[in-house]
Protein backbone atom coordinates (compact mmCIF):
# COMPACT_ATOMS: atom_id res chain seq x y z
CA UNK A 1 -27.47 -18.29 1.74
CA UNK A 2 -25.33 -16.28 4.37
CA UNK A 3 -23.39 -18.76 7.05
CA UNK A 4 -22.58 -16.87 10.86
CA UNK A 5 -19.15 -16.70 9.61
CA UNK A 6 -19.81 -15.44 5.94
CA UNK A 7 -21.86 -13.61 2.87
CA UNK A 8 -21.75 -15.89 0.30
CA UNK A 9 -20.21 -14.66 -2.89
CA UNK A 10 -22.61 -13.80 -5.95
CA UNK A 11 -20.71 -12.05 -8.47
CA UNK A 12 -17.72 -15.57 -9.27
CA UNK A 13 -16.62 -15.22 -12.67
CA UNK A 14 -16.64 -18.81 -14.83
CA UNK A 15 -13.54 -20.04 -13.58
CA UNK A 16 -13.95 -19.62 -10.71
CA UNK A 17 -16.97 -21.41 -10.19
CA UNK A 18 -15.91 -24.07 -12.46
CA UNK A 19 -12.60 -24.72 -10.15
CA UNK A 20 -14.70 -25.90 -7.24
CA UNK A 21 -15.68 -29.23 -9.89
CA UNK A 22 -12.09 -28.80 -10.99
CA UNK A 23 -10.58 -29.05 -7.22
CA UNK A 24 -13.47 -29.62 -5.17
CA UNK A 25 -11.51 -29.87 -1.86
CA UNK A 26 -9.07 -27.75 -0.36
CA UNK A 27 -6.35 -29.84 0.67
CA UNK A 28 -5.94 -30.57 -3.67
CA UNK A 29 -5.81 -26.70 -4.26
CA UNK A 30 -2.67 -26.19 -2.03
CA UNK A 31 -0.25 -23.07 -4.01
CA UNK A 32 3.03 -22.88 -1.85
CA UNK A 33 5.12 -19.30 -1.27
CA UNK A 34 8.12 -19.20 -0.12
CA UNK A 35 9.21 -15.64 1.31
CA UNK A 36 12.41 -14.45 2.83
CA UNK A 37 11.79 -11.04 3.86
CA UNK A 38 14.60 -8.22 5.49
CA UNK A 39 13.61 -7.22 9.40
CA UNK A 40 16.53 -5.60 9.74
CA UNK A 41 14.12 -2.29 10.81
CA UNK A 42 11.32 -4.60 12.08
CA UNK A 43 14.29 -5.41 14.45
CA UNK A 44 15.10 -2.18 15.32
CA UNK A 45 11.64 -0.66 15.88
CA UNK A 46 10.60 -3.83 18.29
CA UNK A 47 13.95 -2.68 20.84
CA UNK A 48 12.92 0.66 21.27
CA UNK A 49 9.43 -0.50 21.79
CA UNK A 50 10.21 -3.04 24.52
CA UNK A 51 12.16 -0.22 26.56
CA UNK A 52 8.72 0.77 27.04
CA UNK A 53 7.09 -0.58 30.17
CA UNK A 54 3.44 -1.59 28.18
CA UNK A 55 5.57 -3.10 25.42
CA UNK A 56 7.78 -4.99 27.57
CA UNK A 57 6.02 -8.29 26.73
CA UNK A 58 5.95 -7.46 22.81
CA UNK A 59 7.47 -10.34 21.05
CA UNK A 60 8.42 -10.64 17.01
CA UNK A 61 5.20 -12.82 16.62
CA UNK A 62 2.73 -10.25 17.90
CA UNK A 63 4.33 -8.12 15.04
CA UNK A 64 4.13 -11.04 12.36
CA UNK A 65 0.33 -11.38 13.42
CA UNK A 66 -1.04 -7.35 13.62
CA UNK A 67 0.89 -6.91 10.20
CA UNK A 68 -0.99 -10.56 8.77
CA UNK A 69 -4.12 -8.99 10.14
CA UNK A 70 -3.80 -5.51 8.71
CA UNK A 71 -2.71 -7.43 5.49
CA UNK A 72 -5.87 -9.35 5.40
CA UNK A 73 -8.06 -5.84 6.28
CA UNK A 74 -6.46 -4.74 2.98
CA UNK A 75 -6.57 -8.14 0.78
CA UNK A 76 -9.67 -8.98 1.70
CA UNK A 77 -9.74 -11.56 -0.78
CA UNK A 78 -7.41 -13.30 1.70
CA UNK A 79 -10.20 -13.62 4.10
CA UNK A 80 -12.22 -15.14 1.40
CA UNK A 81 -13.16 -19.40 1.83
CA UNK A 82 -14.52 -22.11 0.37
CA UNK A 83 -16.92 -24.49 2.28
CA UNK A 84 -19.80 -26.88 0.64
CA UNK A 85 -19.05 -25.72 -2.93
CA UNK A 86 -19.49 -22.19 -1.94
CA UNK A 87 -17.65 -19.10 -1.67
CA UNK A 88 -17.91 -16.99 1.16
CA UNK A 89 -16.42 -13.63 2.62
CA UNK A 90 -15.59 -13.85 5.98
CA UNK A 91 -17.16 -11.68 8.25
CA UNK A 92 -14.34 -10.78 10.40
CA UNK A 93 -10.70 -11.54 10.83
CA UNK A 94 -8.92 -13.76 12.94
CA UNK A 95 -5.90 -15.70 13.50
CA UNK A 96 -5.66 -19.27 14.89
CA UNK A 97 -2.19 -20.76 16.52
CA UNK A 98 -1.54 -24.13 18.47
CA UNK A 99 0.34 -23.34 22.12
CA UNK A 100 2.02 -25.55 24.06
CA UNK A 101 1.85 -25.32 27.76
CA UNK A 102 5.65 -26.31 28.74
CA UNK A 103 8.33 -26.56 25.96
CA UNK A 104 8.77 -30.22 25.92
CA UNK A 105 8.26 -33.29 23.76
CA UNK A 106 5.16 -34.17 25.51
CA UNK A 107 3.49 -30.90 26.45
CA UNK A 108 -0.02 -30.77 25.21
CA UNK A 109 -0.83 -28.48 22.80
CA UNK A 110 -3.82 -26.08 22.98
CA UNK A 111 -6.11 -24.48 20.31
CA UNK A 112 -6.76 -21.13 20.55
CA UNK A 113 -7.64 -17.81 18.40
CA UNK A 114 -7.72 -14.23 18.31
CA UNK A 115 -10.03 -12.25 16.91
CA UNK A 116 -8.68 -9.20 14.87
CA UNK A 117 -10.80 -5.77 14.98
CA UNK A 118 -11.15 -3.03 12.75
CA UNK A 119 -9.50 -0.49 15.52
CA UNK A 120 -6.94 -2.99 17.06
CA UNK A 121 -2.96 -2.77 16.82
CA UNK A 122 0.47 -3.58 17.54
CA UNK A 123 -0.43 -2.71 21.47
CA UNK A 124 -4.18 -4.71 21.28
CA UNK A 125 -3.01 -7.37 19.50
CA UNK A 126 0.03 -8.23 21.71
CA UNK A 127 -2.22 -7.67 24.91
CA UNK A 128 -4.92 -9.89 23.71
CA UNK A 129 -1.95 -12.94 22.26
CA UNK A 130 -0.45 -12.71 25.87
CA UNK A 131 -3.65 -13.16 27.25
CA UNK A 132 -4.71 -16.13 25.85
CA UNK A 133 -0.75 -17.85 26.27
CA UNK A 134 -1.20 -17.05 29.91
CA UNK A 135 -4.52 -18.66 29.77
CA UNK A 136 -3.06 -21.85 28.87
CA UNK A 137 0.07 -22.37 30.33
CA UNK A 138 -2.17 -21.57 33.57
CA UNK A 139 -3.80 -24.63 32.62
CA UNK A 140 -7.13 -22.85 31.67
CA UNK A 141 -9.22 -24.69 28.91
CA UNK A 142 -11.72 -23.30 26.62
CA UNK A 143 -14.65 -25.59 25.06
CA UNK A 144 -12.69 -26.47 22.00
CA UNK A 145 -10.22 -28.17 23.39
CA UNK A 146 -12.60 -29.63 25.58
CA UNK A 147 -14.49 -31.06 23.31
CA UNK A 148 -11.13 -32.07 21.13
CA UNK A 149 -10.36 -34.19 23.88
CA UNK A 150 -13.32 -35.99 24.97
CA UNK A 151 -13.88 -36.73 21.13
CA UNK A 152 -10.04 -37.94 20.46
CA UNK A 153 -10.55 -40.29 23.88
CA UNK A 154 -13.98 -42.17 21.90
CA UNK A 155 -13.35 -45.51 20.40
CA UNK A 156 -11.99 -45.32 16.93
CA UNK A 157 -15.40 -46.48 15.20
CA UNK A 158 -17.78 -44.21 17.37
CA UNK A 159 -15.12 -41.88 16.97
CA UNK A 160 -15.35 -42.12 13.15
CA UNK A 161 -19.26 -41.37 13.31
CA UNK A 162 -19.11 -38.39 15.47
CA UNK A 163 -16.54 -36.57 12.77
CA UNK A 164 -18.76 -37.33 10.50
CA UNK A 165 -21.76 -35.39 11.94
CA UNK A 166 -19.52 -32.65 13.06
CA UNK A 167 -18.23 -32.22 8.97
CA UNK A 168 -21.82 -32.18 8.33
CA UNK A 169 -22.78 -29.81 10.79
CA UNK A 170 -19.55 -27.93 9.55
CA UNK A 171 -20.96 -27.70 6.03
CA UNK A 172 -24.33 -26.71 6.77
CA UNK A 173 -23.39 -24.43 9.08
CA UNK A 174 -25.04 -25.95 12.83
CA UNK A 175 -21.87 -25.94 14.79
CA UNK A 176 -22.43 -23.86 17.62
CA UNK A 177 -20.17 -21.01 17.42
CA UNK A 178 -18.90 -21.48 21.25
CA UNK A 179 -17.21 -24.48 19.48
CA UNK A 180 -15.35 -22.28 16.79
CA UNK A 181 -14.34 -19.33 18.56
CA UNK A 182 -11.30 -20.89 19.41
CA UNK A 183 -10.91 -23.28 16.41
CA UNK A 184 -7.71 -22.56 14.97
CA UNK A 185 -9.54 -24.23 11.29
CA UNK A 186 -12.26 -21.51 11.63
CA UNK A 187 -10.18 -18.38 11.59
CA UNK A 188 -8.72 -16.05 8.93
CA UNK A 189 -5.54 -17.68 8.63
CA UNK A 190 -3.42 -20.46 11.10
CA UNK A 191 -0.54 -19.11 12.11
CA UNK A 192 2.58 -21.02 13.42
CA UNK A 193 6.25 -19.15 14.98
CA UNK A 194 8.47 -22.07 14.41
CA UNK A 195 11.11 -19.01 15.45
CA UNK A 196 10.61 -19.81 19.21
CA UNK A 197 11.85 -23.88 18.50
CA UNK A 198 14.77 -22.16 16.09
CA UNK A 199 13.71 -23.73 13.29
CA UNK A 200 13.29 -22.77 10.09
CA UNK A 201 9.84 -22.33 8.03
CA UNK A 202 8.08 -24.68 6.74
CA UNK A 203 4.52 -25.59 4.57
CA UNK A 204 2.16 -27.14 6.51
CA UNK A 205 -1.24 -28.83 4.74
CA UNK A 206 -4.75 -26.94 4.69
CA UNK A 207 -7.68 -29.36 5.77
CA UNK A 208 -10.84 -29.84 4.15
CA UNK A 209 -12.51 -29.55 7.92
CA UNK A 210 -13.40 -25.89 8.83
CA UNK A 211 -12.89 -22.70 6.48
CA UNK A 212 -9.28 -21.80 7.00
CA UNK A 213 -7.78 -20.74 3.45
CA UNK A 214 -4.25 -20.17 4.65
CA UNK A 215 -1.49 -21.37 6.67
CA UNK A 216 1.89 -19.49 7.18
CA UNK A 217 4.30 -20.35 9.32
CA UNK A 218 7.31 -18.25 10.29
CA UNK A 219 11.14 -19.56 10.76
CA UNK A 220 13.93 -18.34 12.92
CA UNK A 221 15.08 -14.64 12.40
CA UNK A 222 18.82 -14.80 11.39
CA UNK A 223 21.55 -12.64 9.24
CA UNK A 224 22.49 -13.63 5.75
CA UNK A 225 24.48 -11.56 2.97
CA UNK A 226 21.80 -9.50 1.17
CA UNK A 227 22.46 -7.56 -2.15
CA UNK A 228 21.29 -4.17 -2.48
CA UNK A 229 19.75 -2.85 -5.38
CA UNK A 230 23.05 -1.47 -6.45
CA UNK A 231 24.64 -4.26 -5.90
CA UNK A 232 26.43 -3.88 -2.78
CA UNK A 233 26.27 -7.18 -0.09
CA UNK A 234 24.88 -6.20 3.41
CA UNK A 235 24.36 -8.67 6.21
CA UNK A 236 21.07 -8.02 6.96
CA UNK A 237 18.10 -9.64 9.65
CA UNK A 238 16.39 -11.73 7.81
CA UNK A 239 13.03 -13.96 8.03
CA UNK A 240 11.66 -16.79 5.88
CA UNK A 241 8.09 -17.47 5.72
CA UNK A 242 6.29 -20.43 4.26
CA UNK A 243 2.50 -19.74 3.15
CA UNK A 244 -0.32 -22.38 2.13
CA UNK A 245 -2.95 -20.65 0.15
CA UNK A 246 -6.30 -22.28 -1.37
CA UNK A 247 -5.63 -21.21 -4.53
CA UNK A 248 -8.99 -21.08 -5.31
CA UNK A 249 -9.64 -17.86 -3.38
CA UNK A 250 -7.44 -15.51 -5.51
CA UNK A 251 -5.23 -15.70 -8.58
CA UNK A 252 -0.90 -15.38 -8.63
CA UNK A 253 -1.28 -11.68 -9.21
CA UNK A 254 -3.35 -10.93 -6.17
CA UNK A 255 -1.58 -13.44 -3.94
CA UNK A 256 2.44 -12.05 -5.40
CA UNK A 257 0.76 -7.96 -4.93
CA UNK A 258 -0.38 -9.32 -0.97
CA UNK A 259 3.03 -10.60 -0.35
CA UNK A 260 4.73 -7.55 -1.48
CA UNK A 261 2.20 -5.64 1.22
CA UNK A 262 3.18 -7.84 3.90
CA UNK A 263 7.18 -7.24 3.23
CA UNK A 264 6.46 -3.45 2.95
CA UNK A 265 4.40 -3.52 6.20
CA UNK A 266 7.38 -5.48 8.03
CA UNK A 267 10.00 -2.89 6.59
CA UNK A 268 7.65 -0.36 7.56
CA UNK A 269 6.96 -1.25 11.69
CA UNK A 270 5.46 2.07 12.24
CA UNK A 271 2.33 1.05 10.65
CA UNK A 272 1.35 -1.66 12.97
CA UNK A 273 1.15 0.95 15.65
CA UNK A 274 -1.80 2.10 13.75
CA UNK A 275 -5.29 0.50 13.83
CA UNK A 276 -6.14 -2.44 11.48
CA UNK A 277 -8.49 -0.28 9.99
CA UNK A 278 -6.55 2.56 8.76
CA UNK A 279 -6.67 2.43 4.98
CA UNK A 280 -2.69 1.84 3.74
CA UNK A 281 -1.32 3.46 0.77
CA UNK A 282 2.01 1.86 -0.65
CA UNK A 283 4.56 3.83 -1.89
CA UNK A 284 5.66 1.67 -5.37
């Protein structure tokens, strides 16, 4: 049976179906990447843009996120999750982040989500991740949060209950989907730019609430000595990037062949100009 937020996958091989008795929750099926990728042109293509005036608020994570979304348009595989011992495609693709409204040790943090479409792009996608930032450091609320915090205020033991039913609803599908718009554990992937703190990447656990199959998080852009393939030492721009996967969703081939998609799309910045949609062809 089809869920809101998926078509439920008929055609599982053997192992695959047998790895949901194997590793029946997803915070057990964790497979960790580490990727440090050269954005040397990423770099160079983001300054020219942000001479122009509708680019001017164009930041390195909008670029991180259109090229994660046109990555998942083209792995869809990626988009693929497990929920109640099923599989299911996802129906559309989105990304879910945590902002906080004032840099500061106390700041509260705010769940939001944006939703990825099949004609959207570098321009869209940096319009519509502005948007929502504004939103909350204007100290606008949206009903997930609202309902995160009058559920983290109950007692501990009615607390308890009410996570229950919602994991229930969760599984079965009955959680209104005003409630998961915004819920970074209900989108495509969770996203996180530890960049803006200057940190560095880091892997951060998947939770068996929601139907999130991956969490990447992306560290501090700096130069370190990179060697050709001739051999020659360059001090290039470099990124690292730490990705969660539910390995259940894919094998090492497929998740290694994505990863090499993503580091061609970031060395490539011209494509994230063009709509999600556009069909890529990689030049091996």
């Amino acid at each position: 049976m089809n869920r809101r937020d998926g078509i439920k996958v008929k055609d599982l091989d053997g192992m695959h179906s047998l790895m949901l008795e194997i590793m029946p929750k997803r915070c057990d099926s964790d497979v960790y990447i580490s990727a440090k990728i050269d954005v040397t042109n990423l770099i160079d293509y983001v300054n020219k843009l942000k001479k122009k005036e509708e680019y001017e608020h164009l930041t390195y994570f909008h670029t991180f996120c259109i090229a994660i979304g046109k990555l998942i348009y083209n792995r869809p595989l990626l988009n693929r999750f497990i929920i109640n011992k099923t599989f299911y495609d996802r129906k559309y693709i989105s990304l879910g982040f945590v902002a906080k409204k004032e840099f500061t040790d106390h700041s509260e943090e705010v769940f939001t989500s944006v939703r990825i479409n099949k004609d959207d792009n570098l321009k869209t996608i940096s319009d519509k991740t502005s948007g929502k930032v504004t939103n909350i450091r204007n100290n606008k609320t949206n009903n997930t949060d609202d309902l995160v915090d009058k559920v983290g205020h109950m007692p501990k033991f009615i607390r308890y209950i009410v996570m229950k039913i919602f994991k229930f609803m969760d599984n079965h599908d009955l959680i209104p989907e005003k409630l998961t718009r915004n819920s970074i554990y209900h989108s495509s992937a969770i996203v996180s730019n530890l960049g803006t703190f200057k940190s560095s990447a880091i892997y951060h656990n998947l939770t068996d609430f929601g139907t999130s199959s991956s969490l990447i998080t992306m560290g501090a852009i700096h130069k370190e000595p990179v060697a050709n393939d001739d051999g020659k030492v360059e001090i290039k721009d470099v990124c690292d990037f730490g990705i969660n996967l539910d390995e259940r969703i894919g094998d090492g081939y497929y998740f290694v062949k994505s990863m090499k998609v993503f580091e061609y799309l970031l060395n490539h910045p011209e494509l994230l100009e063009e709509p999600v949609g556009n069909e890529l062809t990689i030049d091996e």
